[in-house]
PDB file of N, CA and C in Angstrom:
ATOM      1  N   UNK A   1      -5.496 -18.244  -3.765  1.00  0.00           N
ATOM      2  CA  UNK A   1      -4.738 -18.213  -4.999  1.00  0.00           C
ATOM      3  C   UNK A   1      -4.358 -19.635  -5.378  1.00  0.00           C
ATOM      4  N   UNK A   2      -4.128 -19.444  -6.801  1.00  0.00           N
ATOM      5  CA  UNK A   2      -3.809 -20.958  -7.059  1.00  0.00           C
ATOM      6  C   UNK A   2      -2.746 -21.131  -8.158  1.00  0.00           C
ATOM      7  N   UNK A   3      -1.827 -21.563  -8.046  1.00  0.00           N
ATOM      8  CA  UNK A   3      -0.556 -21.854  -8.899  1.00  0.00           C
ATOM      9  C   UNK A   3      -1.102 -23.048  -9.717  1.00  0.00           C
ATOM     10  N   UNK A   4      -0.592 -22.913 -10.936  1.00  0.00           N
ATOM     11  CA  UNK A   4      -1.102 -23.519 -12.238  1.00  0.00           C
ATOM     12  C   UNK A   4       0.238 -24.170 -12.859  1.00  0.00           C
ATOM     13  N   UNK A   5       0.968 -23.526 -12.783  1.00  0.00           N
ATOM     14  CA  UNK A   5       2.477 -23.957 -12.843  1.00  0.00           C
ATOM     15  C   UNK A   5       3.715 -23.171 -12.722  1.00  0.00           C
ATOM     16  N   UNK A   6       4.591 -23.999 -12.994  1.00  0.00           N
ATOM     17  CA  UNK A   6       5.947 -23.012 -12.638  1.00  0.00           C
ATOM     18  C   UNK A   6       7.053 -23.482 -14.062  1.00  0.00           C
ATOM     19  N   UNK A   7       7.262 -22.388 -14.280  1.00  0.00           N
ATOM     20  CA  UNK A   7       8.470 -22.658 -15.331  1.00  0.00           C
ATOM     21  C   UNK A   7       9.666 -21.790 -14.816  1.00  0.00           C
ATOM     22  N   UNK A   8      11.089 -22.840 -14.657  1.00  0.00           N
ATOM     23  CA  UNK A   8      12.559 -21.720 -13.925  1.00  0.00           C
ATOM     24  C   UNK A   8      13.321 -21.925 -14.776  1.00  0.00           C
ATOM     25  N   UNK A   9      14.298 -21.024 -14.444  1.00  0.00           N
ATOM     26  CA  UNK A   9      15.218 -20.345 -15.877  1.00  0.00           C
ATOM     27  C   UNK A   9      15.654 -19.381 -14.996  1.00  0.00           C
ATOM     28  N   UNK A  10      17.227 -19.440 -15.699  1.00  0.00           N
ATOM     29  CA  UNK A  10      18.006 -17.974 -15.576  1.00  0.00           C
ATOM     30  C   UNK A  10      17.937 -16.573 -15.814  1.00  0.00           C
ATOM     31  N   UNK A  11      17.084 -17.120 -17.668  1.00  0.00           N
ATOM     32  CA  UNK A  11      16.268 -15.915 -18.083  1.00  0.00           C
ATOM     33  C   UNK A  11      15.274 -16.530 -18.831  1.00  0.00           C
ATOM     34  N   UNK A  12      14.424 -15.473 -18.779  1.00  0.00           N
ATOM     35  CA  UNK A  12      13.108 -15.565 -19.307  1.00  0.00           C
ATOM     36  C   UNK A  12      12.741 -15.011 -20.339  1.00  0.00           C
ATOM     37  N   UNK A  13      13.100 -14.757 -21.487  1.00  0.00           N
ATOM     38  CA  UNK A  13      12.723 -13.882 -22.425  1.00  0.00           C
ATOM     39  C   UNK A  13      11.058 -14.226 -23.156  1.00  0.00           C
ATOM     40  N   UNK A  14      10.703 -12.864 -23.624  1.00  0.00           N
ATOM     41  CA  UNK A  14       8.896 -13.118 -23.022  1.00  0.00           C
ATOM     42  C   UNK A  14       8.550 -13.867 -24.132  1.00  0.00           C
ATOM     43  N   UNK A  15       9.351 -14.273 -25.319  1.00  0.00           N
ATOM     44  CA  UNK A  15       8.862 -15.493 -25.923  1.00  0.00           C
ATOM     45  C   UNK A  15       8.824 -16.602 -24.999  1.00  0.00           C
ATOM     46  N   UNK A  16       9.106 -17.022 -24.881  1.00  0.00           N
ATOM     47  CA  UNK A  16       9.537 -18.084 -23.355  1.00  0.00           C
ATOM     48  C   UNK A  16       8.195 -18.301 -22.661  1.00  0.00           C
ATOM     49  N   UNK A  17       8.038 -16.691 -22.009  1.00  0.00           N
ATOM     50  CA  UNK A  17       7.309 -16.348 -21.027  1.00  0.00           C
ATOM     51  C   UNK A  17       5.616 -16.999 -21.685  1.00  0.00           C
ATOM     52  N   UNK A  18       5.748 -16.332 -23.122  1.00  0.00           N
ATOM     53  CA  UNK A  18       4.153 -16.407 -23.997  1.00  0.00           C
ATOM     54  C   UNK A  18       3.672 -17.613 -23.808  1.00  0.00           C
ATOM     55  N   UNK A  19       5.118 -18.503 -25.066  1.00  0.00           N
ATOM     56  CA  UNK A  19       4.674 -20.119 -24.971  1.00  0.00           C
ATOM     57  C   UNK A  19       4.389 -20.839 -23.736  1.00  0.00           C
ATOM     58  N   UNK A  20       5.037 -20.494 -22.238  1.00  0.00           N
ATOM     59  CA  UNK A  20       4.324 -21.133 -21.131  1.00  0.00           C
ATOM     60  C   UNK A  20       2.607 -20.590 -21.225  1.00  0.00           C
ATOM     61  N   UNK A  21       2.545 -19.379 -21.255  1.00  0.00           N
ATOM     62  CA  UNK A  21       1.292 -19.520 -20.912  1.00  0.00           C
ATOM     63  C   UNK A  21      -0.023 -19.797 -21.841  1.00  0.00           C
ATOM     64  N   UNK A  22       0.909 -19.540 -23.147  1.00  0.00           N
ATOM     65  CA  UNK A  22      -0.345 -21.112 -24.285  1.00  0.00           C
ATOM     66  C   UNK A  22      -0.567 -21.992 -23.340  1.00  0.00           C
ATOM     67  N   UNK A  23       0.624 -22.852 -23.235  1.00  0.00           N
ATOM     68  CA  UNK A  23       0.127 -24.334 -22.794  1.00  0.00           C
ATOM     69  C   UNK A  23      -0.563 -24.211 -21.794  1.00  0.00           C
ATOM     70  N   UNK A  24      -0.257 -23.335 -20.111  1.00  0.00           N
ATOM     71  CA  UNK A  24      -1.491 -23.257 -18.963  1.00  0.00           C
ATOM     72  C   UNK A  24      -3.099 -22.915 -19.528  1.00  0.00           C
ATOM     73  N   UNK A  25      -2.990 -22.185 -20.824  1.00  0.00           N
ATOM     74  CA  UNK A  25      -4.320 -21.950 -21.124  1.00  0.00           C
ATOM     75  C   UNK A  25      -5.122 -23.057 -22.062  1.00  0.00           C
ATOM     76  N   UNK A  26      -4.021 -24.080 -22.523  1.00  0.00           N
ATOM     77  CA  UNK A  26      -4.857 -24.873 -23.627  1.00  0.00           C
ATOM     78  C   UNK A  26      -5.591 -25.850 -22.343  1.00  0.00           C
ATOM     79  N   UNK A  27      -5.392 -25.874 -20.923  1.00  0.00           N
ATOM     80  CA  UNK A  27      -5.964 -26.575 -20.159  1.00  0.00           C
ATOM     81  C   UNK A  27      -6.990 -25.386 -19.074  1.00  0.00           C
ATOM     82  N   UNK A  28      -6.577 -24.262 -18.285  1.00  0.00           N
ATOM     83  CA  UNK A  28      -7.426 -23.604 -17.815  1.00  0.00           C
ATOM     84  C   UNK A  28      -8.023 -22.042 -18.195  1.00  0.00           C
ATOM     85  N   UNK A  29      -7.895 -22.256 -20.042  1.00  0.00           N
ATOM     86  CA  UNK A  29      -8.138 -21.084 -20.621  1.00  0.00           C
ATOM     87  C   UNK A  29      -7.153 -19.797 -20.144  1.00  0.00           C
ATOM     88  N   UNK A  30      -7.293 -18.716 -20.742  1.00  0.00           N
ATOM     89  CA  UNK A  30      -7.251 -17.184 -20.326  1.00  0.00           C
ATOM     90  C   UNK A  30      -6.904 -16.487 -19.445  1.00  0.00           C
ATOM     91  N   UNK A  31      -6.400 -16.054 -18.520  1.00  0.00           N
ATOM     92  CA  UNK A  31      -6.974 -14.977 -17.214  1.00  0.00           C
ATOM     93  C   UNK A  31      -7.744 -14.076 -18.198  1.00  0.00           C
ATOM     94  N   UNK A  32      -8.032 -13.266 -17.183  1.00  0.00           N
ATOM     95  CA  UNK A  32      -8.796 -11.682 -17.427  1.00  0.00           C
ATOM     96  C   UNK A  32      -7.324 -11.258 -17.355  1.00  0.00           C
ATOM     97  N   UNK A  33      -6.731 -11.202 -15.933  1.00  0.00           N
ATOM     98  CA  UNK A  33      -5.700 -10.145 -15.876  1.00  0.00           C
ATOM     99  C   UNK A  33      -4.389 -11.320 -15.828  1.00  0.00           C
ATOM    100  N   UNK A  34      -3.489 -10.324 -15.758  1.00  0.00           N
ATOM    101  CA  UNK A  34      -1.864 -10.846 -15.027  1.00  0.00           C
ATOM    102  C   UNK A  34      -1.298  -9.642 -14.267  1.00  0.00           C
ATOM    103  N   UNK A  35      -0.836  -9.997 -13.262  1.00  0.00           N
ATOM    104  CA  UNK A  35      -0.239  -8.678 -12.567  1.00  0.00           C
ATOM    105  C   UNK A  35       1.560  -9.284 -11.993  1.00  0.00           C
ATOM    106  N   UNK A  36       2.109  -8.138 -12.579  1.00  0.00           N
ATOM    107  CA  UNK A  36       3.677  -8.670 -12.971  1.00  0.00           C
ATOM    108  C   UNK A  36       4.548  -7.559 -12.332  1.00  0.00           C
ATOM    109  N   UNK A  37       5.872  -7.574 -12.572  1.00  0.00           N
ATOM    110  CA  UNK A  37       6.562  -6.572 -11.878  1.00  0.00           C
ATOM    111  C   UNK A  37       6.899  -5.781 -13.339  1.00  0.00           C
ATOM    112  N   UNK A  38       7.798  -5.006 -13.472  1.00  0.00           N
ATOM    113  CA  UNK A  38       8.568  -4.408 -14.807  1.00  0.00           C
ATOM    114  C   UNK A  38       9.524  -4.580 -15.433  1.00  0.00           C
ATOM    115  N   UNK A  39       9.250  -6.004 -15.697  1.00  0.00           N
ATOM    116  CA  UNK A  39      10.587  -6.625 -16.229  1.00  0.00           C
ATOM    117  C   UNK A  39      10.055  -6.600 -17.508  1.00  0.00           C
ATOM    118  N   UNK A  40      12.092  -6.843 -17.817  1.00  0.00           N
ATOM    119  CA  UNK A  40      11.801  -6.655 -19.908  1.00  0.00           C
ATOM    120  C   UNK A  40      10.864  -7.900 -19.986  1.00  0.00           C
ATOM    121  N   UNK A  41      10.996  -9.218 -19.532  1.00  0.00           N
ATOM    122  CA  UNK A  41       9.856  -9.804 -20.254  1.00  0.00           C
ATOM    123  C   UNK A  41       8.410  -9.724 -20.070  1.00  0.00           C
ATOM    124  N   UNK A  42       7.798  -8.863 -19.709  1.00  0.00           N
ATOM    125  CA  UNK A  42       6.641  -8.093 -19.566  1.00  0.00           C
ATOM    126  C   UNK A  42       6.481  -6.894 -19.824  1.00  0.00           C
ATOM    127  N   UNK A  43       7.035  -5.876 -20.516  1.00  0.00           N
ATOM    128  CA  UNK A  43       7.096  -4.872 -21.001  1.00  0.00           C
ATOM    129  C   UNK A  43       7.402  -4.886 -21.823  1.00  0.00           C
ATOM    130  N   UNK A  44       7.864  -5.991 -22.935  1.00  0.00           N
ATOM    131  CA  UNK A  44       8.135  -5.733 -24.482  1.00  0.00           C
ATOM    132  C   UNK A  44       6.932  -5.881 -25.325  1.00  0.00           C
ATOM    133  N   UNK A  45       7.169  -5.168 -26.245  1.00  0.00           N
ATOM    134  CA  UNK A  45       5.656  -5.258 -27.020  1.00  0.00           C
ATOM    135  C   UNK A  45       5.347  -6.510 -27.872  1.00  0.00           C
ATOM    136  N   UNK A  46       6.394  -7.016 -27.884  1.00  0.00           N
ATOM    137  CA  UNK A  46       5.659  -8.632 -27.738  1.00  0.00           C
ATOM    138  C   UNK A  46       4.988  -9.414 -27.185  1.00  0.00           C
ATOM    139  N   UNK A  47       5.376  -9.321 -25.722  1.00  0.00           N
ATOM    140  CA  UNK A  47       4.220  -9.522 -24.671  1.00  0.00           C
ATOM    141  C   UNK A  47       2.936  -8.920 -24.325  1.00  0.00           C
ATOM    142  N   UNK A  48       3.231  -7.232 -24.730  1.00  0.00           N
ATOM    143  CA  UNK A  48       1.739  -6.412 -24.344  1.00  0.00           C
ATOM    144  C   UNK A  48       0.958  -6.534 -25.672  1.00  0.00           C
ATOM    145  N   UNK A  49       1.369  -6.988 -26.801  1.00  0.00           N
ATOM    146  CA  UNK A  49       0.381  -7.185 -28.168  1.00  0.00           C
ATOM    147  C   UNK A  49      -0.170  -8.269 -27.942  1.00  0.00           C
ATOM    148  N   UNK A  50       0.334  -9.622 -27.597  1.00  0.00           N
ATOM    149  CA  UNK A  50      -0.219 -11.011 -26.740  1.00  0.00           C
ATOM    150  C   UNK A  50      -0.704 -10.930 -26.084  1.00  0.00           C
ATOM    151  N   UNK A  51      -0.926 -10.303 -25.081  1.00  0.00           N
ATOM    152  CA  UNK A  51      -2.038 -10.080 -23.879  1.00  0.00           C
ATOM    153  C   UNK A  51      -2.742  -9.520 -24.437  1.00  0.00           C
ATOM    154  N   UNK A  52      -3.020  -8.560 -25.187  1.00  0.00           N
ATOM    155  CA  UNK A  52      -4.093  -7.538 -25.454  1.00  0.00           C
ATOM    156  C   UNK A  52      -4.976  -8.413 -26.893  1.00  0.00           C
ATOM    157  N   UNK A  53      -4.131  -9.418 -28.001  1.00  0.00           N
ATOM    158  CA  UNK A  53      -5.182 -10.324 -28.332  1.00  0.00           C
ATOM    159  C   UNK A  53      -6.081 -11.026 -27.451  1.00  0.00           C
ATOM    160  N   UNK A  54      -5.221 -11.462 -26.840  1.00  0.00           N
ATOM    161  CA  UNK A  54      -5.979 -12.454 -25.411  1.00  0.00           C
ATOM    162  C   UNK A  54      -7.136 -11.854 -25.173  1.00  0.00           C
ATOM    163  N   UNK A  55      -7.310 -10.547 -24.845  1.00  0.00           N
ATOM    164  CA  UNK A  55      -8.357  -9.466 -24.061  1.00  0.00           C
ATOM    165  C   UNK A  55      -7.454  -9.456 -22.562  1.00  0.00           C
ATOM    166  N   UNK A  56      -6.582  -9.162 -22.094  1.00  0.00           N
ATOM    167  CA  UNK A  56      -5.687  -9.797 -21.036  1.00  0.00           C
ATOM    168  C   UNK A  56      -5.215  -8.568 -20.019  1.00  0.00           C
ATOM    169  N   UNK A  57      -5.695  -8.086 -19.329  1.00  0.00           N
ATOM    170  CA  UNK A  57      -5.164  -6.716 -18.794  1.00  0.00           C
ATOM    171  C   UNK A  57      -4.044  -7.122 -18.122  1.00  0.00           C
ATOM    172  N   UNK A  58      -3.084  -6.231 -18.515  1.00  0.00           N
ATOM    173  CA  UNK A  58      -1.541  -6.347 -17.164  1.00  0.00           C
ATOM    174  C   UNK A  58      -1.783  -5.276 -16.395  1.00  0.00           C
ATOM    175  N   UNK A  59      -1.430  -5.870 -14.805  1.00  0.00           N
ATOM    176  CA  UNK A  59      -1.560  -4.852 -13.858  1.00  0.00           C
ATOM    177  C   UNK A  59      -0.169  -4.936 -13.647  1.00  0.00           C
ATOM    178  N   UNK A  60       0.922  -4.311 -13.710  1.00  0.00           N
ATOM    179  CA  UNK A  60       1.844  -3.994 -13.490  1.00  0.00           C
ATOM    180  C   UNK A  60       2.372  -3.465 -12.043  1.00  0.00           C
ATOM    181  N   UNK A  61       3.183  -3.462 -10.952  1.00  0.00           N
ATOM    182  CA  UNK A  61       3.300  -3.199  -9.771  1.00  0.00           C
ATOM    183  C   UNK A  61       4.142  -1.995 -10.434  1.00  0.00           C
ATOM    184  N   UNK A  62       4.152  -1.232  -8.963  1.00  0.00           N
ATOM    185  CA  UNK A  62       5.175   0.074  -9.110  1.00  0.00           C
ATOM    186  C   UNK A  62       6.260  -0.204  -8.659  1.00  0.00           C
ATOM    187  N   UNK A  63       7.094   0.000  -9.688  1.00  0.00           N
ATOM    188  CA  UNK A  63       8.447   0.205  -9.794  1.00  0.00           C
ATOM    189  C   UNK A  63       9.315  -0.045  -8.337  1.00  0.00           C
ATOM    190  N   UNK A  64      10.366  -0.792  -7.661  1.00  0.00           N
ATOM    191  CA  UNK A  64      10.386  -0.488  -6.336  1.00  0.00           C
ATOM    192  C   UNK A  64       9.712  -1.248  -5.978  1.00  0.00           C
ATOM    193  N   UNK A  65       8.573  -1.846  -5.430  1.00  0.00           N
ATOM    194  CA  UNK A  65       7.388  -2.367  -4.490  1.00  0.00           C
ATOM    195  C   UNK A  65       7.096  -3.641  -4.889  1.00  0.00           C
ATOM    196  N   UNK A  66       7.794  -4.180  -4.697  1.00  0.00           N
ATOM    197  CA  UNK A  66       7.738  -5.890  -4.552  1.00  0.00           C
ATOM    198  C   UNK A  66       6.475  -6.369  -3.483  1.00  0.00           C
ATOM    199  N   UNK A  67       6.659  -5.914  -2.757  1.00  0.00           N
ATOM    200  CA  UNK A  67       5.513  -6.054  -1.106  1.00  0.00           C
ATOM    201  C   UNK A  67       4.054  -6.150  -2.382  1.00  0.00           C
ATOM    202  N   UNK A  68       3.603  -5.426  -3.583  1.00  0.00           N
ATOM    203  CA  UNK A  68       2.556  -5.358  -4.503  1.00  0.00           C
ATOM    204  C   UNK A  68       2.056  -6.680  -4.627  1.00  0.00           C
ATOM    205  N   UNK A  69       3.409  -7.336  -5.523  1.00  0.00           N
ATOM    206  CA  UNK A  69       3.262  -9.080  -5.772  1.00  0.00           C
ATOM    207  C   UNK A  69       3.560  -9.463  -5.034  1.00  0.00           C
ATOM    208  N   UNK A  70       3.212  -9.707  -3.365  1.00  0.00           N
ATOM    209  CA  UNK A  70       3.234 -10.476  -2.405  1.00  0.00           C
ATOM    210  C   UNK A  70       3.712 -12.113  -2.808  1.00  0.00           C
ATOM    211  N   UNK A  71       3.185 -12.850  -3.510  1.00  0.00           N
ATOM    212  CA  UNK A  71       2.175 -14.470  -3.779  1.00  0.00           C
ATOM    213  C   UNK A  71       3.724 -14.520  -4.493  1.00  0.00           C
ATOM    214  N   UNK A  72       4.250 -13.728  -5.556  1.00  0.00           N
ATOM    215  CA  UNK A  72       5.469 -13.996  -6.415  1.00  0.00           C
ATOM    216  C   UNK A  72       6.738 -13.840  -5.399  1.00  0.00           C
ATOM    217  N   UNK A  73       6.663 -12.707  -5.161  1.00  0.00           N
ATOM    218  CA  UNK A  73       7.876 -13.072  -3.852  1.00  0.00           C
ATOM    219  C   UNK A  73       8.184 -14.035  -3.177  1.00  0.00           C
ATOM    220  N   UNK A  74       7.018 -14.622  -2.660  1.00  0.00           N
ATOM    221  CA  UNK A  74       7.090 -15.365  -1.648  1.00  0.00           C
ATOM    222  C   UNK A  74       7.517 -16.570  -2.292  1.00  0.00           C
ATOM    223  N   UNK A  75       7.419 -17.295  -4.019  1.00  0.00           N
ATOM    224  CA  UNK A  75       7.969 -18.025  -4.541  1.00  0.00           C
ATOM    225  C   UNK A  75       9.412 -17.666  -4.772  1.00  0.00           C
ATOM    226  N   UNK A  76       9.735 -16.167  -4.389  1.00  0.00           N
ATOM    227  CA  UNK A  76      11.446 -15.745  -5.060  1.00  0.00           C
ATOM    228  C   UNK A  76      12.654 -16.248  -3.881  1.00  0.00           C
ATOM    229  N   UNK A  77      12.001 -16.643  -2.673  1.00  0.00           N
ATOM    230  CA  UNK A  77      12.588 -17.330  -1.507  1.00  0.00           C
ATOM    231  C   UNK A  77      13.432 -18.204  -1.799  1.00  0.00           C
TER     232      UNK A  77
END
């Protein structure tokens, strides 16, 4: 895996969230996917209409199950 960058904050609201990931993409394009937990800033339809221009699948973890996003946890230390 490879970290591209990090943006911290108290909160994240998924405008926030979007404009970081313009800028990671005006240098390593796109993902295919993102796989996130169920937070409001990934579940508002601001964010899922932005990904889905993109072509951008969200894999979403289940509810509960952090152990899913292993790689993100391990940054929540």
């Amino acid at each position: 895996m490879t970290i591209l960058g990090i943006d911290i904050g108290t909160s994240m609201p998924s405008l926030r969230v979007i404009r970081y990931l313009d800028q990671l993409a005006e240098w390593h394009g796109y993902p295919k996917q993102i796989r996130v937990d169920n937070g409001s800033e990934f579940t508002s339809r601001v964010f899922t209409d932005w990904a889905s221009a993109h072509g951008i699948y969200i894999d979403y973890i289940e509810p509960g199950c952090p152990y899913q996003n292993a790689y993100i946890e391990r940054f929540n230390r």
